[in-house]
PDB file of N, CA and C in Angstrom:
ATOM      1  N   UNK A   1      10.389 -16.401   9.000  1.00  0.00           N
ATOM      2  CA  UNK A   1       9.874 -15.592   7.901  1.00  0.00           C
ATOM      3  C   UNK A   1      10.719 -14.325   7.823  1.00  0.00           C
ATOM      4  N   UNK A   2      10.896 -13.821   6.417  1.00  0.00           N
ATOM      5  CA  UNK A   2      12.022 -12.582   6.225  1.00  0.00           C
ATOM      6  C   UNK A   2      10.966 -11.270   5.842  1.00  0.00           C
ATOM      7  N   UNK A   3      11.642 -10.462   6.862  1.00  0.00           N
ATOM      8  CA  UNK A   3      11.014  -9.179   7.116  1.00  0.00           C
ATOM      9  C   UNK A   3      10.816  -8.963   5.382  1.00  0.00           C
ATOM     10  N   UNK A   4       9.560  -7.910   5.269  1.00  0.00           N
ATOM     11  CA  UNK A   4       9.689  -7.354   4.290  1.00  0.00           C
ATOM     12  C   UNK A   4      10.845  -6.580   3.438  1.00  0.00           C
ATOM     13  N   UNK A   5      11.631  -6.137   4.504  1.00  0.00           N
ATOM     14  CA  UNK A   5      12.835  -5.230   4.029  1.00  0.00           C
ATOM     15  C   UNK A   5      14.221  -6.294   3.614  1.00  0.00           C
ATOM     16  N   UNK A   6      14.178  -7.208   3.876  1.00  0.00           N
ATOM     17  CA  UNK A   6      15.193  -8.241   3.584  1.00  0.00           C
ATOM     18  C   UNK A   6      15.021  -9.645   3.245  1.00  0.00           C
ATOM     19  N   UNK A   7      15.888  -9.943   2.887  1.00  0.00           N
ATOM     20  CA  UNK A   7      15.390 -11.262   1.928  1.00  0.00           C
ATOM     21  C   UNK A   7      16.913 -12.046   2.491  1.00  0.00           C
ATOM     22  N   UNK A   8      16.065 -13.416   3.160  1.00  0.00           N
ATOM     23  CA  UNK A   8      17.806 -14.402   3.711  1.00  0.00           C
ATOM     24  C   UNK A   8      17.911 -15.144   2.781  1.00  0.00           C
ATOM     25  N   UNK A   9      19.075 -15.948   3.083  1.00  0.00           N
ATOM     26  CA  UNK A   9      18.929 -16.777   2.168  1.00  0.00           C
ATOM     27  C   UNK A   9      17.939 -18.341   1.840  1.00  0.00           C
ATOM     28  N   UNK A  10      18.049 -19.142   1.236  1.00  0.00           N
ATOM     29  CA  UNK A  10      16.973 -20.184   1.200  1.00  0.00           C
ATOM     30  C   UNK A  10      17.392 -21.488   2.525  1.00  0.00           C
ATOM     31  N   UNK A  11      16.356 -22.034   3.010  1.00  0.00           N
ATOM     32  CA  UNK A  11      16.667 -22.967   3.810  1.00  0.00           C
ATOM     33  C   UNK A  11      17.572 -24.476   3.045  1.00  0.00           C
ATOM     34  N   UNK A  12      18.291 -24.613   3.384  1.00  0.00           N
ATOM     35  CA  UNK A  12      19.017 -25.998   3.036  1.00  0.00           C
ATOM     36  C   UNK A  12      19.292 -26.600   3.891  1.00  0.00           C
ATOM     37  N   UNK A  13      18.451 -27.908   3.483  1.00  0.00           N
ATOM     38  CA  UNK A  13      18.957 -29.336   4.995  1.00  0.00           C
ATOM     39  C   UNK A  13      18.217 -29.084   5.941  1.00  0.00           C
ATOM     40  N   UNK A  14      17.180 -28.499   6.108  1.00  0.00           N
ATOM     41  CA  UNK A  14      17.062 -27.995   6.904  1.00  0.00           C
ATOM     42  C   UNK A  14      17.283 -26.840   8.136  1.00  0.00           C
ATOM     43  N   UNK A  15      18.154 -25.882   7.605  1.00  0.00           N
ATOM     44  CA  UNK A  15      18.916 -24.684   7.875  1.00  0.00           C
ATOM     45  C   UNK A  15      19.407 -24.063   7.544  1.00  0.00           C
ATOM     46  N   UNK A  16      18.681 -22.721   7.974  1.00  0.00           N
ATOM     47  CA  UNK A  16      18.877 -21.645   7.292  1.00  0.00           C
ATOM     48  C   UNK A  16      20.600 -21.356   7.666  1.00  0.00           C
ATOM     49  N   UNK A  17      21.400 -20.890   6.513  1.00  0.00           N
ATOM     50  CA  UNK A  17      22.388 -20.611   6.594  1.00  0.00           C
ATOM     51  C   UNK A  17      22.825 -19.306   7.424  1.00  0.00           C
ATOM     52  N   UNK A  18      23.932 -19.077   8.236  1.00  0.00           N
ATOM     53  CA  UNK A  18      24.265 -18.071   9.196  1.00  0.00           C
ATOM     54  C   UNK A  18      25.106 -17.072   7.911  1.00  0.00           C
ATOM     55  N   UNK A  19      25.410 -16.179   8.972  1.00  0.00           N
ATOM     56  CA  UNK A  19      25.811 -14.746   7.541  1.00  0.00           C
ATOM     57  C   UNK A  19      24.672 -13.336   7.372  1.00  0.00           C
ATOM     58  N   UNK A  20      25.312 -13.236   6.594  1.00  0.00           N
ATOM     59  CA  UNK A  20      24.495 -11.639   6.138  1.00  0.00           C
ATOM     60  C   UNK A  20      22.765 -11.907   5.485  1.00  0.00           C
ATOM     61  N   UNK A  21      22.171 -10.638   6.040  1.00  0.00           N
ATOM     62  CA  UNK A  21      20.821 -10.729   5.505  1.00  0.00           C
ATOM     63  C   UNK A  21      21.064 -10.016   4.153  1.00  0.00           C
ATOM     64  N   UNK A  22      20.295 -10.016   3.333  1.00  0.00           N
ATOM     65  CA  UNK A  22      20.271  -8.912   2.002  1.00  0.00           C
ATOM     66  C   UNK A  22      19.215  -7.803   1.709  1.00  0.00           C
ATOM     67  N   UNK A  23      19.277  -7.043   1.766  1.00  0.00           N
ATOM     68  CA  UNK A  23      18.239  -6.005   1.306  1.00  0.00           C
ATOM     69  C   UNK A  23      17.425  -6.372   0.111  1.00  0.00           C
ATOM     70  N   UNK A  24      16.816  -6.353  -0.070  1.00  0.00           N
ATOM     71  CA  UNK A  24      15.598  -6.272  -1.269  1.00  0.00           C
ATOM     72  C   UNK A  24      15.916  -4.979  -1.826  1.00  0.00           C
ATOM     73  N   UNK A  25      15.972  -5.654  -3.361  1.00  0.00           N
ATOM     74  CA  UNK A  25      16.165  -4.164  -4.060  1.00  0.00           C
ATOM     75  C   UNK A  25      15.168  -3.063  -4.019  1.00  0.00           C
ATOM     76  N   UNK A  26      15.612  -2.176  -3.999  1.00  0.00           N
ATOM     77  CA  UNK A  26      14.630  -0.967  -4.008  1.00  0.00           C
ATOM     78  C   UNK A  26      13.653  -0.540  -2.514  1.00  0.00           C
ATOM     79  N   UNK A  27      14.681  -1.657  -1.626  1.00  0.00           N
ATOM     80  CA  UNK A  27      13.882  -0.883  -0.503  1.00  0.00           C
ATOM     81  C   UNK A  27      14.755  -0.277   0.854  1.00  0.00           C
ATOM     82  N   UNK A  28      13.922   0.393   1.587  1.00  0.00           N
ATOM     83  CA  UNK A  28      14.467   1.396   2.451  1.00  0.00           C
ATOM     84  C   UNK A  28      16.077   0.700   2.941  1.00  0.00           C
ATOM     85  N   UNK A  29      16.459  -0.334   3.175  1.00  0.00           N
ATOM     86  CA  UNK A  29      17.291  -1.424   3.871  1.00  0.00           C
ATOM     87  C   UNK A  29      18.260  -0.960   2.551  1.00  0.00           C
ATOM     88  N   UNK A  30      17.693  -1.036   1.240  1.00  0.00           N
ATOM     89  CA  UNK A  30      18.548  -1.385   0.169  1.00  0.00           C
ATOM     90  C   UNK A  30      19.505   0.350  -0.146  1.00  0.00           C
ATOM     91  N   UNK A  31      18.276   1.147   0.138  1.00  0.00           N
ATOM     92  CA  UNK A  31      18.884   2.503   0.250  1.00  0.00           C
ATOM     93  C   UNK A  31      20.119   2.976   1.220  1.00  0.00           C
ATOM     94  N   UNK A  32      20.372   2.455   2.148  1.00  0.00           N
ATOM     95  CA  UNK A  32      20.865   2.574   3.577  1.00  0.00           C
ATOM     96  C   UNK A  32      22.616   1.666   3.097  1.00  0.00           C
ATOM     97  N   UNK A  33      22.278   0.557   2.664  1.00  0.00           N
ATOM     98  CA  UNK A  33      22.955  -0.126   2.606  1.00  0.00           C
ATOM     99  C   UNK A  33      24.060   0.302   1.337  1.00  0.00           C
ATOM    100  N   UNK A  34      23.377   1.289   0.432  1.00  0.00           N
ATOM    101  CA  UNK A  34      24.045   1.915  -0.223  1.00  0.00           C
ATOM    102  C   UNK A  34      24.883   3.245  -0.581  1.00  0.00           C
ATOM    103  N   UNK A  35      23.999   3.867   0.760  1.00  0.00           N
ATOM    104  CA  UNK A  35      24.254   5.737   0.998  1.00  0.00           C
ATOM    105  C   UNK A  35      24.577   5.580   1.956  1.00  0.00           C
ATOM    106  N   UNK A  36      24.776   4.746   3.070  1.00  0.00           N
ATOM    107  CA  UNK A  36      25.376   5.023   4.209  1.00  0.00           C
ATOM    108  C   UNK A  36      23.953   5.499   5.820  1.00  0.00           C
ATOM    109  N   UNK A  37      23.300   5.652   4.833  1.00  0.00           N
ATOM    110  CA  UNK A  37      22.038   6.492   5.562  1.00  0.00           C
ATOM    111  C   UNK A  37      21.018   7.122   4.830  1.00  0.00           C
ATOM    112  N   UNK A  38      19.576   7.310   5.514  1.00  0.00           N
ATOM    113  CA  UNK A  38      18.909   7.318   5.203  1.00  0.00           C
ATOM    114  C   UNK A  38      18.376   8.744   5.915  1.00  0.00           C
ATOM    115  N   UNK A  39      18.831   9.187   6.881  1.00  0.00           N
ATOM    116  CA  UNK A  39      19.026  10.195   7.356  1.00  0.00           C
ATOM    117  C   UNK A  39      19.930  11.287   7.472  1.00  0.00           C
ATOM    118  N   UNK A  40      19.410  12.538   6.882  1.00  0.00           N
ATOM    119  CA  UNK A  40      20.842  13.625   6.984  1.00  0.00           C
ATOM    120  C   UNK A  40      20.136  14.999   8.016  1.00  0.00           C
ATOM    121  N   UNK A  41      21.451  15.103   8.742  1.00  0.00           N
ATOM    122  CA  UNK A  41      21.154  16.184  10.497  1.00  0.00           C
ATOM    123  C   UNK A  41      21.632  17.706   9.687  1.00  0.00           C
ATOM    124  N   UNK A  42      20.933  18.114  10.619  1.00  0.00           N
ATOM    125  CA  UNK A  42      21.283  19.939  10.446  1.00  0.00           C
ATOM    126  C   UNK A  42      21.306  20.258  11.897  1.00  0.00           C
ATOM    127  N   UNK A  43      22.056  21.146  11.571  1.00  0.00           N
ATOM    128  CA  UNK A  43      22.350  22.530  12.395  1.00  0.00           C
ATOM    129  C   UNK A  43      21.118  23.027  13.172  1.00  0.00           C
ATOM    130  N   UNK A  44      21.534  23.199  14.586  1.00  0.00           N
ATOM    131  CA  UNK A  44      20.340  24.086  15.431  1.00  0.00           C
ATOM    132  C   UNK A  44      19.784  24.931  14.411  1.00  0.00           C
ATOM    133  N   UNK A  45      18.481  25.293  14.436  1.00  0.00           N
ATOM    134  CA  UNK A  45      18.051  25.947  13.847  1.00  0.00           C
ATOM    135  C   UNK A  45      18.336  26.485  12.174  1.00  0.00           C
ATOM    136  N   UNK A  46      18.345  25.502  11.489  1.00  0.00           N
ATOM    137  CA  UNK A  46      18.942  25.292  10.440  1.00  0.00           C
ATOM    138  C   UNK A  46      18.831  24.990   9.172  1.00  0.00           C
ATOM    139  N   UNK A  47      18.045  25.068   7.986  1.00  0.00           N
ATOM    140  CA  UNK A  47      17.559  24.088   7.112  1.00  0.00           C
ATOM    141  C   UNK A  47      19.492  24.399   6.042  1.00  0.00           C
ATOM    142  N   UNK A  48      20.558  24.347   6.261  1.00  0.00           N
ATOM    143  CA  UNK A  48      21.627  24.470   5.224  1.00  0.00           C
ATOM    144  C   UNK A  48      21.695  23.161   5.433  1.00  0.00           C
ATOM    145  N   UNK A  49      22.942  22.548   4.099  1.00  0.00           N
ATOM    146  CA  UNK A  49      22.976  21.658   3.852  1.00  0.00           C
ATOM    147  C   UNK A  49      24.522  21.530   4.084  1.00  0.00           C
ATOM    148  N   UNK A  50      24.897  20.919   4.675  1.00  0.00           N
ATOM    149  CA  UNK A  50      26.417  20.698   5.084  1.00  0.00           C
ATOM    150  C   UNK A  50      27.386  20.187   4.555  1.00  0.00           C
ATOM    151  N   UNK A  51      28.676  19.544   4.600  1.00  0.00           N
ATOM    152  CA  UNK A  51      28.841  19.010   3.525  1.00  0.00           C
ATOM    153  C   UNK A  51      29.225  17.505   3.814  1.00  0.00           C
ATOM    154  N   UNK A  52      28.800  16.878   4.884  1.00  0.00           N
ATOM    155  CA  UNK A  52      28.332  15.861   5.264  1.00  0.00           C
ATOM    156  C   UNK A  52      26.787  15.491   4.567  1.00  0.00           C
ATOM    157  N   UNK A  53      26.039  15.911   4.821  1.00  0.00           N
ATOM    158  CA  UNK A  53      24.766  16.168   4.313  1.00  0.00           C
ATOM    159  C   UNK A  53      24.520  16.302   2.711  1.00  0.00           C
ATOM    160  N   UNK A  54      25.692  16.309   1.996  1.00  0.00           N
ATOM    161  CA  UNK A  54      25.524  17.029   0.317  1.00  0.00           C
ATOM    162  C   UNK A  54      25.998  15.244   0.016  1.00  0.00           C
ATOM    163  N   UNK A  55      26.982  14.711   1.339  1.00  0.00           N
ATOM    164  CA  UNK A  55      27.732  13.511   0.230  1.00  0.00           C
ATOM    165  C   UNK A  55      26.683  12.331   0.917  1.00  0.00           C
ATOM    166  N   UNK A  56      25.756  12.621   1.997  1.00  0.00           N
ATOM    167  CA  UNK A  56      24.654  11.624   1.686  1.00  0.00           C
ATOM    168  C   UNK A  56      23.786  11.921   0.901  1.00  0.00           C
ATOM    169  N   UNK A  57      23.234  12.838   0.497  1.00  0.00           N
ATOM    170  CA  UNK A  57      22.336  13.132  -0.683  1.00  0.00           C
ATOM    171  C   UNK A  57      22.499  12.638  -1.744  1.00  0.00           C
ATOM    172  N   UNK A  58      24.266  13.364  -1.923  1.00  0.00           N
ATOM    173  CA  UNK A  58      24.899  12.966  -2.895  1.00  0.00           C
ATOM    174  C   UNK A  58      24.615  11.056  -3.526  1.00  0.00           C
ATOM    175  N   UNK A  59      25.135  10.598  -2.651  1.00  0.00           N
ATOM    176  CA  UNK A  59      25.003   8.875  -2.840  1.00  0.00           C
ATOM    177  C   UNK A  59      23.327   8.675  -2.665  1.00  0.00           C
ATOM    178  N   UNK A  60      22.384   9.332  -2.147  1.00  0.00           N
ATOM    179  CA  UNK A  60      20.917   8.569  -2.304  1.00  0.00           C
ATOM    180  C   UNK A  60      20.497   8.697  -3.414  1.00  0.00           C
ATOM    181  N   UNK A  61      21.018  10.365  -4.237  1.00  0.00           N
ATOM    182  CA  UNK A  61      20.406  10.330  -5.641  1.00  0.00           C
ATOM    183  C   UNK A  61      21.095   9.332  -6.734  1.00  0.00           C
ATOM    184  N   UNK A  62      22.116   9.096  -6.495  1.00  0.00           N
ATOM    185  CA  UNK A  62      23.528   8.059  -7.004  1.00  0.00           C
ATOM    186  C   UNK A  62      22.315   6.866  -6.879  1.00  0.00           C
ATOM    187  N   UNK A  63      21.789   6.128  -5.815  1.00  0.00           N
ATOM    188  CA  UNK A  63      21.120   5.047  -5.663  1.00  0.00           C
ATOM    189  C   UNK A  63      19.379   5.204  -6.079  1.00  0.00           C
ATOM    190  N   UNK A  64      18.505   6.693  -6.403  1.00  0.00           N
ATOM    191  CA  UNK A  64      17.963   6.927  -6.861  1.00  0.00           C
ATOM    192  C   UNK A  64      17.748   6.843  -8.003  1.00  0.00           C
ATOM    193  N   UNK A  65      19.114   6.944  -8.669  1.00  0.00           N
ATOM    194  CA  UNK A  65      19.676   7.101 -10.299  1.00  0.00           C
ATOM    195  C   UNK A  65      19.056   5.671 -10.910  1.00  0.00           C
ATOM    196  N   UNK A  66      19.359   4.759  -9.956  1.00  0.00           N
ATOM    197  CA  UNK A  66      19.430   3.135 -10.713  1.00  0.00           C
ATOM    198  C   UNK A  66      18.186   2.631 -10.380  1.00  0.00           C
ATOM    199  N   UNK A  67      17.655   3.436  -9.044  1.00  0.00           N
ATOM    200  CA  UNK A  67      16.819   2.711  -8.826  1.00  0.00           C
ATOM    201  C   UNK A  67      15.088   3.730  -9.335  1.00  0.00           C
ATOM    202  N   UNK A  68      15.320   3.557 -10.714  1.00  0.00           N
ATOM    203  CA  UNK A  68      14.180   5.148 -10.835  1.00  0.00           C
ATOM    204  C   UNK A  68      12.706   4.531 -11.085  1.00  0.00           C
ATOM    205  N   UNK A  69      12.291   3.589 -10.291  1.00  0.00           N
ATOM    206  CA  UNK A  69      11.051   3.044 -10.033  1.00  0.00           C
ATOM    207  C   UNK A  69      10.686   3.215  -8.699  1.00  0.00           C
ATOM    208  N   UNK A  70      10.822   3.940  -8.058  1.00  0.00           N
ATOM    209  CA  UNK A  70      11.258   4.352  -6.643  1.00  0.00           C
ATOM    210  C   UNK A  70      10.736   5.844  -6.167  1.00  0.00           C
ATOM    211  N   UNK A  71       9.604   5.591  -5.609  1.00  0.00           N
ATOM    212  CA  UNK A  71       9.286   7.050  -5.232  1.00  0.00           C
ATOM    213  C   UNK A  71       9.434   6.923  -3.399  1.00  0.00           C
ATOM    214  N   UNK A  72       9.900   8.629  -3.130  1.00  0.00           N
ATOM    215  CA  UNK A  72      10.754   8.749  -1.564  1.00  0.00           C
ATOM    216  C   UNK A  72       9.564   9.883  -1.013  1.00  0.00           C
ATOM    217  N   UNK A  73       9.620   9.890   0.009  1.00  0.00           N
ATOM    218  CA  UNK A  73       8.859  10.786   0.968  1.00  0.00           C
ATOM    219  C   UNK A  73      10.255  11.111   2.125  1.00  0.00           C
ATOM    220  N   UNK A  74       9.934  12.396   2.091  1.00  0.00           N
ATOM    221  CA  UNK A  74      11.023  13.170   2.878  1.00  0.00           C
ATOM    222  C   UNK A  74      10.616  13.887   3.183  1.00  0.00           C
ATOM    223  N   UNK A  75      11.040  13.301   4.296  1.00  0.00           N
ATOM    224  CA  UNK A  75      10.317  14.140   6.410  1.00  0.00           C
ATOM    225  C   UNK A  75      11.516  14.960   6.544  1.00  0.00           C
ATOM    226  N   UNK A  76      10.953  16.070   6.984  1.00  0.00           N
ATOM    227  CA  UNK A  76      11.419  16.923   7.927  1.00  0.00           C
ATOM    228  C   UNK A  76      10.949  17.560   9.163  1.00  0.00           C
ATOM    229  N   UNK A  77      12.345  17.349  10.012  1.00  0.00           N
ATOM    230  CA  UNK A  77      11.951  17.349  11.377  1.00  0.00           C
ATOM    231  C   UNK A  77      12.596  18.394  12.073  1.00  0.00           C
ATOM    232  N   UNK A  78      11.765  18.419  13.254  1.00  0.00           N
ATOM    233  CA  UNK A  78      13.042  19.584  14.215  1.00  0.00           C
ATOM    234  C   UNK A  78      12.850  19.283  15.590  1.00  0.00           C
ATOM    235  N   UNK A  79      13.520  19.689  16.808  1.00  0.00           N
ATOM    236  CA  UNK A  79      12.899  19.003  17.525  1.00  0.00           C
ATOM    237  C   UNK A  79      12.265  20.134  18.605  1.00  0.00           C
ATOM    238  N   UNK A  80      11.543  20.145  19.613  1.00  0.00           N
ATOM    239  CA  UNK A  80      10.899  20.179  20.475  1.00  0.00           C
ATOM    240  C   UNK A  80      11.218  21.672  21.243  1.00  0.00           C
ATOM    241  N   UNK A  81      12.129  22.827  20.697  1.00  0.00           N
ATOM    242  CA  UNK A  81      12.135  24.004  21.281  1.00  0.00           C
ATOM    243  C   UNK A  81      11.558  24.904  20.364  1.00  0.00           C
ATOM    244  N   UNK A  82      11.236  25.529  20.691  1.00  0.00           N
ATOM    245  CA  UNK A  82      10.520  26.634  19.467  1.00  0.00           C
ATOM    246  C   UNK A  82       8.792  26.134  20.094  1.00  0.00           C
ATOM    247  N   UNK A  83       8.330  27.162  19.040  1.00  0.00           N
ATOM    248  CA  UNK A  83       6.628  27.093  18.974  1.00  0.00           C
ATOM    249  C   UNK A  83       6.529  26.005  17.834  1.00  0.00           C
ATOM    250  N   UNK A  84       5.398  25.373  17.760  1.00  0.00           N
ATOM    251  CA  UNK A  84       4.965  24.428  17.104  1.00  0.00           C
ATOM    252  C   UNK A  84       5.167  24.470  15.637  1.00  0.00           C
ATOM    253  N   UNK A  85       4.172  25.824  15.454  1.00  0.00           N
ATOM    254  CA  UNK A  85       4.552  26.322  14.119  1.00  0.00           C
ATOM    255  C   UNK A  85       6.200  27.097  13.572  1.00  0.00           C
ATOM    256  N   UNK A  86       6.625  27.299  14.593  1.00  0.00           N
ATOM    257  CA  UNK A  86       8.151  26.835  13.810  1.00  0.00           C
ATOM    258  C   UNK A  86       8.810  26.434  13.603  1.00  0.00           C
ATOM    259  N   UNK A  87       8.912  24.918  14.584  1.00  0.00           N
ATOM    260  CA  UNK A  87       9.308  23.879  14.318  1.00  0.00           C
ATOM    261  C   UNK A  87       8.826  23.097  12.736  1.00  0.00           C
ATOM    262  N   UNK A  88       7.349  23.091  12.871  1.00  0.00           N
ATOM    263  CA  UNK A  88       6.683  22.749  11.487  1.00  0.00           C
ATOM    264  C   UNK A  88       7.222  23.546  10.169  1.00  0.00           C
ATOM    265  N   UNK A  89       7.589  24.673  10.476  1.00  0.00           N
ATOM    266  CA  UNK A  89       7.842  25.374   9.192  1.00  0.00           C
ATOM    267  C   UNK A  89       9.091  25.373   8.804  1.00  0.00           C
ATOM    268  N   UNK A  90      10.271  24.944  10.338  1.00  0.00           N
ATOM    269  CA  UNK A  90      11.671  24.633   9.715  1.00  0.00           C
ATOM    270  C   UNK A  90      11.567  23.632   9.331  1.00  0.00           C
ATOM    271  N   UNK A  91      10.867  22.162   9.779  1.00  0.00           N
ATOM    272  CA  UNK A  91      10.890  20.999   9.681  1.00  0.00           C
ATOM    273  C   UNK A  91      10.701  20.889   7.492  1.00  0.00           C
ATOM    274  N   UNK A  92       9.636  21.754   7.139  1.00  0.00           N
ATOM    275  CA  UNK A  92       9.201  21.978   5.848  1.00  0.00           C
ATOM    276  C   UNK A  92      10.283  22.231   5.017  1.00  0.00           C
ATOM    277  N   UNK A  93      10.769  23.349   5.375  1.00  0.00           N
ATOM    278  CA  UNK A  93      12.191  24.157   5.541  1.00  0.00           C
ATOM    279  C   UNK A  93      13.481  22.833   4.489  1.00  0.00           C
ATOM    280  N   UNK A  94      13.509  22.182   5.475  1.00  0.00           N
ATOM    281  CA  UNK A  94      14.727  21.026   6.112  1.00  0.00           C
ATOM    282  C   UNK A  94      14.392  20.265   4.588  1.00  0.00           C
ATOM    283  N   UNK A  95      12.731  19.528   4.638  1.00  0.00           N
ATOM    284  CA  UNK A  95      12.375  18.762   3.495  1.00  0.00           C
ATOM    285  C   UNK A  95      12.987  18.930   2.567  1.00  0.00           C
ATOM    286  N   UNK A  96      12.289  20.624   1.973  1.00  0.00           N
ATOM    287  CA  UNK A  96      12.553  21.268   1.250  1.00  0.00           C
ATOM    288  C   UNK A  96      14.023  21.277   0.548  1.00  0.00           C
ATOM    289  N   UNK A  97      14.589  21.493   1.128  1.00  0.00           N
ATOM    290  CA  UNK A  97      16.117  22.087   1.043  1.00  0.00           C
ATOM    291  C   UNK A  97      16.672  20.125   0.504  1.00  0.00           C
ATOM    292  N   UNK A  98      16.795  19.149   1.087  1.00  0.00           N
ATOM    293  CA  UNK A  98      16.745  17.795   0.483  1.00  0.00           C
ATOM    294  C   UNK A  98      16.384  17.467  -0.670  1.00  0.00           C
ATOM    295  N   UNK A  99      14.723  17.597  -0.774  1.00  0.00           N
ATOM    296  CA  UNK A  99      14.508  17.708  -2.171  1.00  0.00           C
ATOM    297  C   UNK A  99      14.854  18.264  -3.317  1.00  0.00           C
ATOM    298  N   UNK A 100      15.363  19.519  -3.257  1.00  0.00           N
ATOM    299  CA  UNK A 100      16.018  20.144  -4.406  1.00  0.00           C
ATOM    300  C   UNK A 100      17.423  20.022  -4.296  1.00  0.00           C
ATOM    301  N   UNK A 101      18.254  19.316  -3.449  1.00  0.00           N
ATOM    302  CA  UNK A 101      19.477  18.905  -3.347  1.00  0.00           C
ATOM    303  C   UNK A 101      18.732  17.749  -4.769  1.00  0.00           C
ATOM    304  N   UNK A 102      18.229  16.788  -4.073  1.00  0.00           N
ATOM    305  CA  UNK A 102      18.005  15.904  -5.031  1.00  0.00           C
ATOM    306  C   UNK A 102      17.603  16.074  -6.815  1.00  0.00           C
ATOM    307  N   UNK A 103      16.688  16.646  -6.687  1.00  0.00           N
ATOM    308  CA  UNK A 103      16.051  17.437  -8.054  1.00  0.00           C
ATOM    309  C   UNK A 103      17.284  17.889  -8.618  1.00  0.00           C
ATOM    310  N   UNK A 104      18.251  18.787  -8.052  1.00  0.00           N
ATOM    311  CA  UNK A 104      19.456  19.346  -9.029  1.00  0.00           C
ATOM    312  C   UNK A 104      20.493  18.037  -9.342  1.00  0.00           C
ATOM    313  N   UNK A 105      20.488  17.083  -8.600  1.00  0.00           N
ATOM    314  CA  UNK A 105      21.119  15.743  -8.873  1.00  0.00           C
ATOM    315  C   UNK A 105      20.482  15.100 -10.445  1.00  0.00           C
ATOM    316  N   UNK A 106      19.357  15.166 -10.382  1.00  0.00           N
ATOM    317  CA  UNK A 106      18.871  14.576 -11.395  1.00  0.00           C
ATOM    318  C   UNK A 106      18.150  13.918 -11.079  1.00  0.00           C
ATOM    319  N   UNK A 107      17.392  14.073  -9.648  1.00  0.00           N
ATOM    320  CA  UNK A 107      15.870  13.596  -9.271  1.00  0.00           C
ATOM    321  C   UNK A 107      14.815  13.665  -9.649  1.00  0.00           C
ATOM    322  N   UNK A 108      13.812  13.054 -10.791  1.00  0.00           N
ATOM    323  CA  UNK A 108      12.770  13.391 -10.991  1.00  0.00           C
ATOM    324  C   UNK A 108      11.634  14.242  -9.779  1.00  0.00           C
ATOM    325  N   UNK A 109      11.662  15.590  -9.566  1.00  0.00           N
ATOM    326  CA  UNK A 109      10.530  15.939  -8.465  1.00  0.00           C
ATOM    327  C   UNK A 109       9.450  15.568  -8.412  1.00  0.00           C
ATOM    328  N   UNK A 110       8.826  14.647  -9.479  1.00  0.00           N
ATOM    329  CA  UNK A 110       7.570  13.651  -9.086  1.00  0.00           C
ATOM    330  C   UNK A 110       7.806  12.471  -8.374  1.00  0.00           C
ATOM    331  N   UNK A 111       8.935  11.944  -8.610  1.00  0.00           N
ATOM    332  CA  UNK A 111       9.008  10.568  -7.364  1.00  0.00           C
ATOM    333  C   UNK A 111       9.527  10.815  -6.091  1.00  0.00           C
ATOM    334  N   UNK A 112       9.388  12.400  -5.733  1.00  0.00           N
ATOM    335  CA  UNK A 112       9.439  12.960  -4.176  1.00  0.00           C
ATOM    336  C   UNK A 112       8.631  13.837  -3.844  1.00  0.00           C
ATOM    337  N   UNK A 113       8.269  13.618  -2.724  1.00  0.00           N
ATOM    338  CA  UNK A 113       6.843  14.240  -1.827  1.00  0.00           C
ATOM    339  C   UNK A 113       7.773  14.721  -0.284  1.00  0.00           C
ATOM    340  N   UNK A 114       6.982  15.798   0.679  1.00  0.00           N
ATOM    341  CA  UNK A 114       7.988  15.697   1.311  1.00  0.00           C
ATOM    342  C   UNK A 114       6.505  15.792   2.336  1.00  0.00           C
ATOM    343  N   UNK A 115       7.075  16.086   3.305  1.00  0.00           N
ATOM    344  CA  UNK A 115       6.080  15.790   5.096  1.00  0.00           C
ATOM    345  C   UNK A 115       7.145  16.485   5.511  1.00  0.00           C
TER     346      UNK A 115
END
């Protein structure tokens, strides 16, 4: 059985053919497979946007563009030094700063939520 995120190909003869899996359009697999990633890193203590970080954005809103039935949730994280609440508030920070990368791309800001 094919994960939700990918779709193989059909059984023939009794066997499934060897080779590449495929992403299902419009999903997380299909995003990845098109931007390179699905994740973009910052800087210690950091919510800027780098310019590593601008040309994955860059390509998710590119794959956002086509795919505009598609709503994203974007986490931001930090990790484990700091107090809680400032980790939480850079982590917000981090979201933040993604989402309006996106939005100035030509992201609708209703088909993004962030955490």
């Amino acid at each position: 059985v094919a994960s939700p995120h990918t779709r193989e190909p059909a059984i023939r003869n009794g066997r499934r053919p060897t080779g590449r899996i495929y992403a299902l359009p419009g999903s997380q697999a299909a995003l990845i497979e098109a931007a390179g990633s699905d994740t973009v890193l910052f800087a210690l203590d950091s919510y800027g946007l780098d310019e590593p970080a601008r040309q994955i954005l860059g390509a998710q809103a590119g794959w956002l563009a086509q795919n505009s039935n598609v709503r994203v949730t974007i986490e931001g994280h930090a990790d484990e030094r700091g107090t809680r609440e400032y980790n939480l508030a850079l982590g917000e920070r981090r979201a933040n700063a993604a989402k309006n990368f996106l939005a100035a791309q030509g992201v609708d800001a209703d088909r993004m939520s962030i955490i």
